[in-house]
C-alpha atoms as a PDB file:
ATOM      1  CA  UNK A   1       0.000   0.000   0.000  1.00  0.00           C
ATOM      2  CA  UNK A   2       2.671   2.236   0.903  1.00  0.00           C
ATOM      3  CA  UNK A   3       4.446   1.794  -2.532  1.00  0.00           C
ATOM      4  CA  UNK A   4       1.409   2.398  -4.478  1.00  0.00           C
ATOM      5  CA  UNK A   5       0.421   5.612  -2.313  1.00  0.00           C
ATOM      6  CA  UNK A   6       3.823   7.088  -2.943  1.00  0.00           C
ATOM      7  CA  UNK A   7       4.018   6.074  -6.818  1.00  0.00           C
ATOM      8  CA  UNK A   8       0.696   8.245  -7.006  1.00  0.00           C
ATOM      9  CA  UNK A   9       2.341  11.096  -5.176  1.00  0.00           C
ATOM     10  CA  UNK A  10       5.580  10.644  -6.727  1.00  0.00           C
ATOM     11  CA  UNK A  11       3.802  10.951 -10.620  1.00  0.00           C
ATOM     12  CA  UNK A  12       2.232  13.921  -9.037  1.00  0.00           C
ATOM     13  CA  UNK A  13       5.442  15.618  -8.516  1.00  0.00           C
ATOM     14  CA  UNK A  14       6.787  14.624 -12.004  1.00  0.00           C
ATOM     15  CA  UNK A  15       4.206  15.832 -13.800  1.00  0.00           C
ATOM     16  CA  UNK A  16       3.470  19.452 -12.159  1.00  0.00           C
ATOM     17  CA  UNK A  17       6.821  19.929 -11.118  1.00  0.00           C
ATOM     18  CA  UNK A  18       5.553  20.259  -7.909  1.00  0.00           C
ATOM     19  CA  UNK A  19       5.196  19.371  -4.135  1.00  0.00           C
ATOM     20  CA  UNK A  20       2.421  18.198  -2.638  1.00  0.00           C
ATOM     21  CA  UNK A  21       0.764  21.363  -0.761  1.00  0.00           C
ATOM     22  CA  UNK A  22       1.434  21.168   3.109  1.00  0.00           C
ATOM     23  CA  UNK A  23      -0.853  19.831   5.766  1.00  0.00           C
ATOM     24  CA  UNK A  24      -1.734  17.271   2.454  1.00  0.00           C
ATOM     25  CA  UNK A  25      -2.120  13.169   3.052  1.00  0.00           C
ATOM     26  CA  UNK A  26       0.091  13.390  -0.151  1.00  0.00           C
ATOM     27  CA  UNK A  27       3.238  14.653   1.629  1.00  0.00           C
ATOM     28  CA  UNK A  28       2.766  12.545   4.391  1.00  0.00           C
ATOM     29  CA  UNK A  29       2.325   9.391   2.498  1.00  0.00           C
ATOM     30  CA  UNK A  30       5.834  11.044   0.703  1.00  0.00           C
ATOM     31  CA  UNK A  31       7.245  11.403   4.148  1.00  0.00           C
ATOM     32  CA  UNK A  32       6.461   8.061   5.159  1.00  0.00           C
ATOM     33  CA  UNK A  33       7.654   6.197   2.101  1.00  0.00           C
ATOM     34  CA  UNK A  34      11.050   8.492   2.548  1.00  0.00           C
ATOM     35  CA  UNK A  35      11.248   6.959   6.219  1.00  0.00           C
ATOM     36  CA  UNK A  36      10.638   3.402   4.931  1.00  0.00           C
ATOM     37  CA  UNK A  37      13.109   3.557   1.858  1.00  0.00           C
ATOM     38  CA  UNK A  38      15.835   4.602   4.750  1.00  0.00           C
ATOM     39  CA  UNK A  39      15.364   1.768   6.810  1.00  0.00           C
ATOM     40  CA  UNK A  40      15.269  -1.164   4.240  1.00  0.00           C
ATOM     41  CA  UNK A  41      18.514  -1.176   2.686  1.00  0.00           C
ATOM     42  CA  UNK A  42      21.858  -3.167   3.454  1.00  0.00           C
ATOM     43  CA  UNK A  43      23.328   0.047   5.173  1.00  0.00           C
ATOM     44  CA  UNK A  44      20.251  -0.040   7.527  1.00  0.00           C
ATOM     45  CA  UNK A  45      20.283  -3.927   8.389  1.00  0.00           C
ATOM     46  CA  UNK A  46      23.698  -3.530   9.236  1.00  0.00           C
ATOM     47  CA  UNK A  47      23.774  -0.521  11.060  1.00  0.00           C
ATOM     48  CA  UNK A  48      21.711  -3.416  13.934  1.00  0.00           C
ATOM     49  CA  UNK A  49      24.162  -5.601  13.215  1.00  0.00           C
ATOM     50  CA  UNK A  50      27.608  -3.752  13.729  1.00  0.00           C
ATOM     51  CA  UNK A  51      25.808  -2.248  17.098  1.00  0.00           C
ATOM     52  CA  UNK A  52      24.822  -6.336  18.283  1.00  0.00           C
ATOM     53  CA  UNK A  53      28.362  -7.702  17.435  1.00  0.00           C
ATOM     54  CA  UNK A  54      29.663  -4.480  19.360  1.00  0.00           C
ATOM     55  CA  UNK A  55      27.962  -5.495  22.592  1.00  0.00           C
ATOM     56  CA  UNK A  56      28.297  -9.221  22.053  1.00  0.00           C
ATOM     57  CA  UNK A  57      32.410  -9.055  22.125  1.00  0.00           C
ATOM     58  CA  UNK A  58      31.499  -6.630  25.202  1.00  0.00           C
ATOM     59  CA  UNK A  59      29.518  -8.967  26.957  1.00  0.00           C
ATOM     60  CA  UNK A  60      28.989 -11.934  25.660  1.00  0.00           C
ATOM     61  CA  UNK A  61      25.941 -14.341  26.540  1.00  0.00           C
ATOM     62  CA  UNK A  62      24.778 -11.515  28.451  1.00  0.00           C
ATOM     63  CA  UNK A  63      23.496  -9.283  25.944  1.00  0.00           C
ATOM     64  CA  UNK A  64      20.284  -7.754  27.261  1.00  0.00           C
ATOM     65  CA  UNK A  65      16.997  -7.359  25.699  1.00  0.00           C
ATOM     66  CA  UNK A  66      14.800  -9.799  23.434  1.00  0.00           C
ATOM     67  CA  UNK A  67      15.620  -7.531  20.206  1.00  0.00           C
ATOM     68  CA  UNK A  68      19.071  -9.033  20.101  1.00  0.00           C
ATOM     69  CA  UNK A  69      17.035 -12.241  18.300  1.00  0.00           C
ATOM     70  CA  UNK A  70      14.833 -10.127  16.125  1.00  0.00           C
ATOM     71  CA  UNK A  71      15.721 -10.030  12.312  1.00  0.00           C
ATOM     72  CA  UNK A  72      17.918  -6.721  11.457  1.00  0.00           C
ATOM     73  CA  UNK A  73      15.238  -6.005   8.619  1.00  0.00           C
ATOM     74  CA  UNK A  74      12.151  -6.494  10.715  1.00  0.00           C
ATOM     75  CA  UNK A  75      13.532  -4.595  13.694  1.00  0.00           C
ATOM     76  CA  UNK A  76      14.698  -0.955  11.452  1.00  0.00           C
ATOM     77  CA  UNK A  77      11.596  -1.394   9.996  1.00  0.00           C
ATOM     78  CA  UNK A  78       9.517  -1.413  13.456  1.00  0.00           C
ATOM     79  CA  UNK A  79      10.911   1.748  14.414  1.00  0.00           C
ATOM     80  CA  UNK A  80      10.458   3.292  10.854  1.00  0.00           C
ATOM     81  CA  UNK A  81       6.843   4.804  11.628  1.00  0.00           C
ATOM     82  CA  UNK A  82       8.398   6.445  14.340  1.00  0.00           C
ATOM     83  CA  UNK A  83      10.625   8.708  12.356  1.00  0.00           C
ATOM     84  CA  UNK A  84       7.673  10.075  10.268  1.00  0.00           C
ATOM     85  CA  UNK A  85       6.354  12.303  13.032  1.00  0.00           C
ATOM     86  CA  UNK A  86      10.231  13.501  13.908  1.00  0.00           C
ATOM     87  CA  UNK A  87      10.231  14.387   9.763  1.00  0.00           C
ATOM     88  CA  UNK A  88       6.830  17.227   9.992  1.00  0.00           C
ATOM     89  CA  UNK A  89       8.897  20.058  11.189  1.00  0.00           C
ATOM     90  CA  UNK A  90      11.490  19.921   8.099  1.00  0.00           C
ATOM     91  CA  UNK A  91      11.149  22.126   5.100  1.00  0.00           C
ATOM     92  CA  UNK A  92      10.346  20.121   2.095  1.00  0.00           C
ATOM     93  CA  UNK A  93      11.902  21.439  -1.448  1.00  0.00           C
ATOM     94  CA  UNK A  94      12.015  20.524  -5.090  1.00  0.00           C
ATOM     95  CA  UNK A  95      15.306  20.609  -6.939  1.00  0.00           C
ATOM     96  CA  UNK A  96      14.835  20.956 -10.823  1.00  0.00           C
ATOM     97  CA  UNK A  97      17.927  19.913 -12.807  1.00  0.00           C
ATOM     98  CA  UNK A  98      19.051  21.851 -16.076  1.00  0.00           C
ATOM     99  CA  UNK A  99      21.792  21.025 -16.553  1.00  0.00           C
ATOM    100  CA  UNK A 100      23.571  18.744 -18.910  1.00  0.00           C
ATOM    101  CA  UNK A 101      24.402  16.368 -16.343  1.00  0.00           C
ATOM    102  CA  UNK A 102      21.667  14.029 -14.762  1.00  0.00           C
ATOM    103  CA  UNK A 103      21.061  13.259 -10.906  1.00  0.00           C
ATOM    104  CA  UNK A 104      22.304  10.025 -10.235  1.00  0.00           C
ATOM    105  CA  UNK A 105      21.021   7.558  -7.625  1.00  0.00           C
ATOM    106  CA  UNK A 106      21.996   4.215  -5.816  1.00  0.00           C
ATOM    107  CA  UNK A 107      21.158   1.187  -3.428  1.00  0.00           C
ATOM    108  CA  UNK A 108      20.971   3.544  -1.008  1.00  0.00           C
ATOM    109  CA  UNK A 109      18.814   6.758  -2.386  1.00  0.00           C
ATOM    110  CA  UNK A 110      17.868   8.633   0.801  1.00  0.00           C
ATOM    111  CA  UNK A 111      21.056  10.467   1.733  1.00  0.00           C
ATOM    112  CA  UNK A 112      21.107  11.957   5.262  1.00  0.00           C
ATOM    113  CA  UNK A 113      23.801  14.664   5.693  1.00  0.00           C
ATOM    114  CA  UNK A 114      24.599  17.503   8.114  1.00  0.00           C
ATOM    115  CA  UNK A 115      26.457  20.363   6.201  1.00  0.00           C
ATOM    116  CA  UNK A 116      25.478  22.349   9.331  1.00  0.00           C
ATOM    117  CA  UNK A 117      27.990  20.232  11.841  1.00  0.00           C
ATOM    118  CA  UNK A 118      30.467  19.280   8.913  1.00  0.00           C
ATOM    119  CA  UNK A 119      33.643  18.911  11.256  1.00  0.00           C
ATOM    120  CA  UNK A 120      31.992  16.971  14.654  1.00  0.00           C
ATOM    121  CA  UNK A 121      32.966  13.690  14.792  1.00  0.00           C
ATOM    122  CA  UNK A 122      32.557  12.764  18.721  1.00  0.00           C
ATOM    123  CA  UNK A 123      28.825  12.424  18.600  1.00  0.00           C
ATOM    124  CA  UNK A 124      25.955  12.020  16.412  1.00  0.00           C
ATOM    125  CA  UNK A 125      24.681  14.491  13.973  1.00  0.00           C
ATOM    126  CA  UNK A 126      22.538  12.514  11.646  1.00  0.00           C
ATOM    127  CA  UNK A 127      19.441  11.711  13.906  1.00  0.00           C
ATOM    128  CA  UNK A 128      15.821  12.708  12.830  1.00  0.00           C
ATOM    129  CA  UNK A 129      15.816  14.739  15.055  1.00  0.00           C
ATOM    130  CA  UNK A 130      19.041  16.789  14.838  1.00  0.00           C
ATOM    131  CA  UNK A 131      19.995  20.649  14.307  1.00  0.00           C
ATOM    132  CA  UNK A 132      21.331  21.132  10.596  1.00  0.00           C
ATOM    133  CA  UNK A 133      19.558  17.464   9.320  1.00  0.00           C
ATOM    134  CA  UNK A 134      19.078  17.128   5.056  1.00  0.00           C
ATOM    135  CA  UNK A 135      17.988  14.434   3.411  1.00  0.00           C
ATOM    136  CA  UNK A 136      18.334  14.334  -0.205  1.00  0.00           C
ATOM    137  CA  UNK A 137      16.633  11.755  -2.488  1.00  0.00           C
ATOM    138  CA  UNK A 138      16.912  12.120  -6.677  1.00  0.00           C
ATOM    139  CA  UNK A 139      13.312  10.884  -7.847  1.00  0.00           C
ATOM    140  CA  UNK A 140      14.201  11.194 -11.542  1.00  0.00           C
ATOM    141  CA  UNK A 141      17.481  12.116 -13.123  1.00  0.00           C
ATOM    142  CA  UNK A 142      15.803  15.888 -13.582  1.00  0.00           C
ATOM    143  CA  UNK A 143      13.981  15.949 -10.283  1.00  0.00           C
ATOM    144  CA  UNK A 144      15.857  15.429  -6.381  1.00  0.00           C
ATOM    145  CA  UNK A 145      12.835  16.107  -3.341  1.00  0.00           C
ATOM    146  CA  UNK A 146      15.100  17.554  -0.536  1.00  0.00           C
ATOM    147  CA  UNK A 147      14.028  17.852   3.496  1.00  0.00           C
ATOM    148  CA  UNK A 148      16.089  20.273   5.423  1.00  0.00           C
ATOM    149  CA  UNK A 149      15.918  22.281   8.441  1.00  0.00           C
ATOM    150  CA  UNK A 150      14.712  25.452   7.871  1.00  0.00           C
ATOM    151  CA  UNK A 151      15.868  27.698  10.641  1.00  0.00           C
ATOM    152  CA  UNK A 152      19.459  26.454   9.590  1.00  0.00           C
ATOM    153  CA  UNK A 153      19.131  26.870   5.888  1.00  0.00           C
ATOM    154  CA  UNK A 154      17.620  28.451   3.347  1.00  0.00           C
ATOM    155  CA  UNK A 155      17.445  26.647  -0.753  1.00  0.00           C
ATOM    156  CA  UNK A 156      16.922  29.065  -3.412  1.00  0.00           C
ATOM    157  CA  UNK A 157      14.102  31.349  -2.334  1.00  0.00           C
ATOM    158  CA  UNK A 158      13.000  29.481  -0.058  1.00  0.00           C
ATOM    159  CA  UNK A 159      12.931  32.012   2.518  1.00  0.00           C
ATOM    160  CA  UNK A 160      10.152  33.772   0.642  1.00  0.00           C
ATOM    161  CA  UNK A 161       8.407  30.680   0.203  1.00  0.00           C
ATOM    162  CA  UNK A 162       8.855  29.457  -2.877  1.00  0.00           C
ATOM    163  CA  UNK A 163       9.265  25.340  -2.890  1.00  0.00           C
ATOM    164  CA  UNK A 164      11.190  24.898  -5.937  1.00  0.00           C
ATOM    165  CA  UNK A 165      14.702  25.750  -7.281  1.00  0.00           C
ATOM    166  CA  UNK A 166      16.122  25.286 -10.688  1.00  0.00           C
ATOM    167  CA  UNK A 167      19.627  24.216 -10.343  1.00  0.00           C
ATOM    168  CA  UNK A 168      21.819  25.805 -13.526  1.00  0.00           C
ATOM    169  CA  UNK A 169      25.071  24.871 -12.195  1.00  0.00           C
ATOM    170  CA  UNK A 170      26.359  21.638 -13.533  1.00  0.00           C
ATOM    171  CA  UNK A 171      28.553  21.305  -9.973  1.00  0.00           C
ATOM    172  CA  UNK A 172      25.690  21.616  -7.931  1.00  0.00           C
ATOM    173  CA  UNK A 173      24.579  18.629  -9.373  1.00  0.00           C
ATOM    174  CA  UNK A 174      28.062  16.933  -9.027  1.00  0.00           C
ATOM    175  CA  UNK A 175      28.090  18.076  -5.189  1.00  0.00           C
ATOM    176  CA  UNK A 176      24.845  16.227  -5.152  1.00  0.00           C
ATOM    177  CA  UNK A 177      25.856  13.098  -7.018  1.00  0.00           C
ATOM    178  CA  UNK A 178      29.242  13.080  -4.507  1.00  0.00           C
ATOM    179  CA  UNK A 179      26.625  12.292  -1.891  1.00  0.00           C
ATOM    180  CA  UNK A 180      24.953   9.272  -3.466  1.00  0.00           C
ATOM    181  CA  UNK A 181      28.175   8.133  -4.798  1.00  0.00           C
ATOM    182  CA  UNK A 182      29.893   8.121  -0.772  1.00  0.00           C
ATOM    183  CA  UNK A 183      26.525   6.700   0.334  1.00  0.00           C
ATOM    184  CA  UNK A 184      25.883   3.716  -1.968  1.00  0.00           C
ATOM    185  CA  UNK A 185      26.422   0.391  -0.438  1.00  0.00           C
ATOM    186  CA  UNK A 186      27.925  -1.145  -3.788  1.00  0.00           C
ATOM    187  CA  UNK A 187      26.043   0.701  -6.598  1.00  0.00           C
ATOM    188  CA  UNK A 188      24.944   3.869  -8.142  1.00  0.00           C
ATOM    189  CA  UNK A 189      22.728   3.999 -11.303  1.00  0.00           C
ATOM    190  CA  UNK A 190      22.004   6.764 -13.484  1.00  0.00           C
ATOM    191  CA  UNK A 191      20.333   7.064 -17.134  1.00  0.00           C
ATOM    192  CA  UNK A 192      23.026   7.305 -19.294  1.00  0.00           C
ATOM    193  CA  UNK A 193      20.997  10.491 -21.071  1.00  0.00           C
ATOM    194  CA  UNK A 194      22.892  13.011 -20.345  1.00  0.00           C
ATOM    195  CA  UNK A 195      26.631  13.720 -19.043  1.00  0.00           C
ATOM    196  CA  UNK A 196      27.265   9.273 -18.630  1.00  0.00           C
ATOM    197  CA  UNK A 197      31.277   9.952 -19.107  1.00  0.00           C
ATOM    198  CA  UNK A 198      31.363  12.745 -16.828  1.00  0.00           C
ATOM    199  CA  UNK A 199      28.770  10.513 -14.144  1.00  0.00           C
ATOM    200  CA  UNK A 200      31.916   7.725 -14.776  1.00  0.00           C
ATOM    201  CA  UNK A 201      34.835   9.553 -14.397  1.00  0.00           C
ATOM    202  CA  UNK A 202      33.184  10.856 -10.950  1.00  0.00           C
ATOM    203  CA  UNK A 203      32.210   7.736  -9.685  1.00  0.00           C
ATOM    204  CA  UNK A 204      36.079   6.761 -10.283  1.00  0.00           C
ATOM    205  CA  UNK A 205      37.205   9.299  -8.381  1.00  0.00           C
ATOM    206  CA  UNK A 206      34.939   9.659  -5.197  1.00  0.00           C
ATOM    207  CA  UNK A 207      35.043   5.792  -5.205  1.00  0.00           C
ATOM    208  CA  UNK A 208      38.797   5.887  -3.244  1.00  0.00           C
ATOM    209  CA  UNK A 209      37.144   8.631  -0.979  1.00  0.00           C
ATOM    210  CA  UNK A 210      34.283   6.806   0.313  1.00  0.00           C
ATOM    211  CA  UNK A 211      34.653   6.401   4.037  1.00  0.00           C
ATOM    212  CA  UNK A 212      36.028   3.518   5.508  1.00  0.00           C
ATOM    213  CA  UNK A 213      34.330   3.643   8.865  1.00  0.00           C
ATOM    214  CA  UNK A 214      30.844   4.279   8.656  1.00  0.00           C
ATOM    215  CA  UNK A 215      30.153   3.835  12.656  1.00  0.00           C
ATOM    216  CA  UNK A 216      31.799   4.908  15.891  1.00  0.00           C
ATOM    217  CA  UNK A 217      31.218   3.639  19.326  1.00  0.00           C
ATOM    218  CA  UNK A 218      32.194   5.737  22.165  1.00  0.00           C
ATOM    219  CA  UNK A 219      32.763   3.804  25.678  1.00  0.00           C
ATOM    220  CA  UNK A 220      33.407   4.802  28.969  1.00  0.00           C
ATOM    221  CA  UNK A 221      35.875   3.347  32.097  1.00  0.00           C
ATOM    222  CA  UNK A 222      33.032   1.057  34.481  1.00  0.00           C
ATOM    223  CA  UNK A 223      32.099   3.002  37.514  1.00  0.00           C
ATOM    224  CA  UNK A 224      31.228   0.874  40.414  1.00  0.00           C
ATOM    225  CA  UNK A 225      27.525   1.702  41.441  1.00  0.00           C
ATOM    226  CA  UNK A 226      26.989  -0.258  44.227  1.00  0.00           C
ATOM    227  CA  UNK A 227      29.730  -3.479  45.340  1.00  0.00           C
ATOM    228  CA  UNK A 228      28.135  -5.961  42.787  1.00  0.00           C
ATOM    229  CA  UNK A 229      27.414  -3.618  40.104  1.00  0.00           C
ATOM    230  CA  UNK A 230      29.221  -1.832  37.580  1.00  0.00           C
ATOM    231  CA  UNK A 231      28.273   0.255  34.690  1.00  0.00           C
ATOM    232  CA  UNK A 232      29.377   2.370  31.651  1.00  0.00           C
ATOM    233  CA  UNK A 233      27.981   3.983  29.202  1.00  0.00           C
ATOM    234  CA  UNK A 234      28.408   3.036  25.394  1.00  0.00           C
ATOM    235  CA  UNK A 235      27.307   5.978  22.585  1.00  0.00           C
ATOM    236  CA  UNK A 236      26.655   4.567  19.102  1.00  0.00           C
ATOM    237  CA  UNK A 237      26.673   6.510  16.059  1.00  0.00           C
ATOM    238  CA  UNK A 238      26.902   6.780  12.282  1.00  0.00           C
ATOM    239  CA  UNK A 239      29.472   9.043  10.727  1.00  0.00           C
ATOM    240  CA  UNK A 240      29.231  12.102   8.409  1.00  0.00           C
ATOM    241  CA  UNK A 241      30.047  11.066   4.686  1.00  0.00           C
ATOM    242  CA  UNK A 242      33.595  12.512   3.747  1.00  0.00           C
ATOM    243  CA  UNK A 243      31.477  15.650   2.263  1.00  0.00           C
ATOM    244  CA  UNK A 244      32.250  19.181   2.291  1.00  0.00           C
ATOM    245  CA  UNK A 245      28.805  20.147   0.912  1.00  0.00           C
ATOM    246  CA  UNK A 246      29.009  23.425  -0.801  1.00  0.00           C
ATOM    247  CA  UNK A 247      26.238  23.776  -3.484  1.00  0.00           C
ATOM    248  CA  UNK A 248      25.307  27.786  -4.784  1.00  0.00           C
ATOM    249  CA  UNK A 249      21.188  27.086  -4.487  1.00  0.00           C
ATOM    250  CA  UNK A 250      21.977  25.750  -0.077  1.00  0.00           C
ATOM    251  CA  UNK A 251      23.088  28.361   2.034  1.00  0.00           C
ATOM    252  CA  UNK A 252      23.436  28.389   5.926  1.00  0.00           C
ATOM    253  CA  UNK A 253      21.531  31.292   7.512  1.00  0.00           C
ATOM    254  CA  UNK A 254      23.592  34.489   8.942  1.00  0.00           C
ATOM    255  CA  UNK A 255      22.343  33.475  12.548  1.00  0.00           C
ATOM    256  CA  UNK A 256      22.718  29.903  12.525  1.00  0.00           C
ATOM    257  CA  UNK A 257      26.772  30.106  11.115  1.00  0.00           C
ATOM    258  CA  UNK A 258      27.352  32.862  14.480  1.00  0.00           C
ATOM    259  CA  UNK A 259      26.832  29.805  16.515  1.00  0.00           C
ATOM    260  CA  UNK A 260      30.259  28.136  17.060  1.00  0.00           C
ATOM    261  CA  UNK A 261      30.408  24.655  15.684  1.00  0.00           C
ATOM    262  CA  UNK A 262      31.104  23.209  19.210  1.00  0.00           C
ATOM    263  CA  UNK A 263      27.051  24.251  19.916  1.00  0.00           C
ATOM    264  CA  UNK A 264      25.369  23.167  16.959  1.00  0.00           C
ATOM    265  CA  UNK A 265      25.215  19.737  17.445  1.00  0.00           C
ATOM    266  CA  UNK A 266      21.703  20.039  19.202  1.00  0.00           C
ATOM    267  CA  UNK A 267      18.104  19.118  18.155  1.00  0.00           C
ATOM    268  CA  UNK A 268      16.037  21.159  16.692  1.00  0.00           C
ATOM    269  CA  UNK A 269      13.713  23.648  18.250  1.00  0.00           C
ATOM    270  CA  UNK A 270      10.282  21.710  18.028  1.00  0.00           C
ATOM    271  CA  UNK A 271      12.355  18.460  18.908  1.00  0.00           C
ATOM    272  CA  UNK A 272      14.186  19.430  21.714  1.00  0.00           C
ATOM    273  CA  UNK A 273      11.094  20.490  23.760  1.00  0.00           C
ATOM    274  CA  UNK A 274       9.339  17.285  23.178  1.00  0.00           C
ATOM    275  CA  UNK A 275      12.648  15.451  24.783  1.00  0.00           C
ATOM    276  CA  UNK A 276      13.157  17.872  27.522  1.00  0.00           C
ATOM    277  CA  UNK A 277       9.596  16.731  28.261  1.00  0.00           C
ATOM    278  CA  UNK A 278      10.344  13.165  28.334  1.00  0.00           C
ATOM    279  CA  UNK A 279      13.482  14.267  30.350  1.00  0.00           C
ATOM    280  CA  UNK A 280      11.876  15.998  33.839  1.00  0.00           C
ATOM    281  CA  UNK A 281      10.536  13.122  35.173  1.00  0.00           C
ATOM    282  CA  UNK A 282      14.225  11.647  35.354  1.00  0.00           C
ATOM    283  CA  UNK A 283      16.346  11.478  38.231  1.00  0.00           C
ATOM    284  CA  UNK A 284      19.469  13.565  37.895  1.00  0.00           C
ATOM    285  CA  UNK A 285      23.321  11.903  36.931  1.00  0.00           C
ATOM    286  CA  UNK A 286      25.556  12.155  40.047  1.00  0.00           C
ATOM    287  CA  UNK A 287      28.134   8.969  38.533  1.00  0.00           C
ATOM    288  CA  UNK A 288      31.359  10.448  36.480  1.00  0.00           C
ATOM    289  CA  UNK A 289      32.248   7.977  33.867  1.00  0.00           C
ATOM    290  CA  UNK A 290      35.427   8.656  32.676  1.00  0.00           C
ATOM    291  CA  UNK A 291      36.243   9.064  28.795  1.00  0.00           C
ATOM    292  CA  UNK A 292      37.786   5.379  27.769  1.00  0.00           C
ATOM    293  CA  UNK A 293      37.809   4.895  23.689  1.00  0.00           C
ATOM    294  CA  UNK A 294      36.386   5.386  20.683  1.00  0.00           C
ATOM    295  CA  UNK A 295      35.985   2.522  17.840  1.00  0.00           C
ATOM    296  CA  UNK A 296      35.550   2.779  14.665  1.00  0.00           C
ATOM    297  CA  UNK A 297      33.637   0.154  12.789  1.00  0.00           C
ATOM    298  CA  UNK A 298      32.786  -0.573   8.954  1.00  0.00           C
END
């Protein structure tokens, strides 16, 4: 159901050029297929896999929690419909190639990215939920539906509402194909209509680029909570492709870049006060756990 709802909305936005207008069941069946797409590739499945491995060499037959036997698919998939909801407050945006190269796409079309916190590396920046999140997915090789957050950035005219951009630039659309190209689990595809060499040639290039580590697991020393118990804390996230994002129709707002880049890993406005909700009924950290190491896995 959810394919054929977005294949109707999806031949909507071919044919006018356009989005779905906002508060529409069209661009949230769009939003939820987006979601979906994420979380049913390779990269997804073993994003739960690399995290499970991680804890079983840390604790072996003592791995908590019955999701540890739940299929990788079934389980990114459970918590799909739960990203939909985190998705309503980003600013939804048609890119319109014409140029004489095509937008290219891959095994792995919906490309999250944070050109916002380009440069953090010790903690996530590439949740739902996060300060400075895009998502970028090419739904034709003319036409690329974009999500970003809007008090970070502004596409084209977006600022004075206006929901489409024409991108003229043939390196716009190369910064854009860089991203599928880094993000593809072991293919891209493209039309071969217009610009195939150059879409080669690229491919060749980013290929010995592509990140080698596409995880990172932060652990603590053990702090002794009572006699018999110890603890630690573990932090578990994916890493920003090897991007410097720098397109002429995205630019970062004058506020937003005055904020140093040690503070903008945050979430954003309608986000955070939804968690710091969920937050005051908790009982306040006294424990210091000590810094210990950070891993790096594939």
């Amino acid at each position: 159901m959810l394919e054929d709802k977005a294949d109707e909305v999806l031949k909507f936005v071919r044919r006018g050029r356009m989005l779905p207008p906002l508060g529409t069941v069209g661009r949230e069946w769009l939003l939820a297929y987006l979601a979906f797409q994420k979380s049913r590739t390779p990269s997804a499945m073993r994003h739960v896999t690399v995290f499970r491995d991680y804890f079983r060499e840390l604790l072996g037959d003592a791995i908590p929690g019955p999701e540890t036997d739940v299929h990788p698919l079934a389980l990114t998939l459970s918590v799909a419909k739960d990203v939909v909801p985190l998705t309503l407050d980003l600013e939804m945006h048609l890119l319109l190639n014409e140029t004489n190269i095509e937008f290219i796409t891959s095994d792995d079309p919906v490309v999250i990215h944070n050109q916002y916190c380009e440069g953090i590396a010790y903690q996530g920046v590439l949740g739902w939920s996060c300060t400075g999140l895009q998502v970028f997915f090419p739904i034709s090789p003319t036409e690329l539906l974009m999500l970003f957050d809007r008090d970070v950035y502004r596409v084209g005219r977006s600022h004075r509402g206006e929901s489409t951009t024409i991108v003229s630039d043939p390196r716009d659309v190369e910064m854009v194909n860089s991203l599928q190209i880094h993000n593809a689990e072991d293919n891209v595809y493209f039309a071969g209509q217009r610009g195939a060499q150059a879409i080669v040639q690229q491919c060749h290039v980013v290929s010995a680029k592509r990140r080698t580590s596409r995880f990172t697991f932060i652990e603590t020393e053990r702090v002794k909570e009572t006699p018999t118990r110890e603890a630690a804390i573990i932090g578990h996230h994916e890493n920003l492709l090897p991007v410097q994002l720098a397109a002429t129709v995205i630019a970062i707002r004058k506020a937003a870049k005055r904020v140093p880049l040690a503070a903008r890993a945050s979430y954003r406005r309608g986000q955070r006060k939804a968690r710091q909700t969920q937050r005051s009924g908790a009982a306040p950290q006294t424990k210091r756990y000590p810094f210990k190491t950070i891993t790096r896995m594939k």
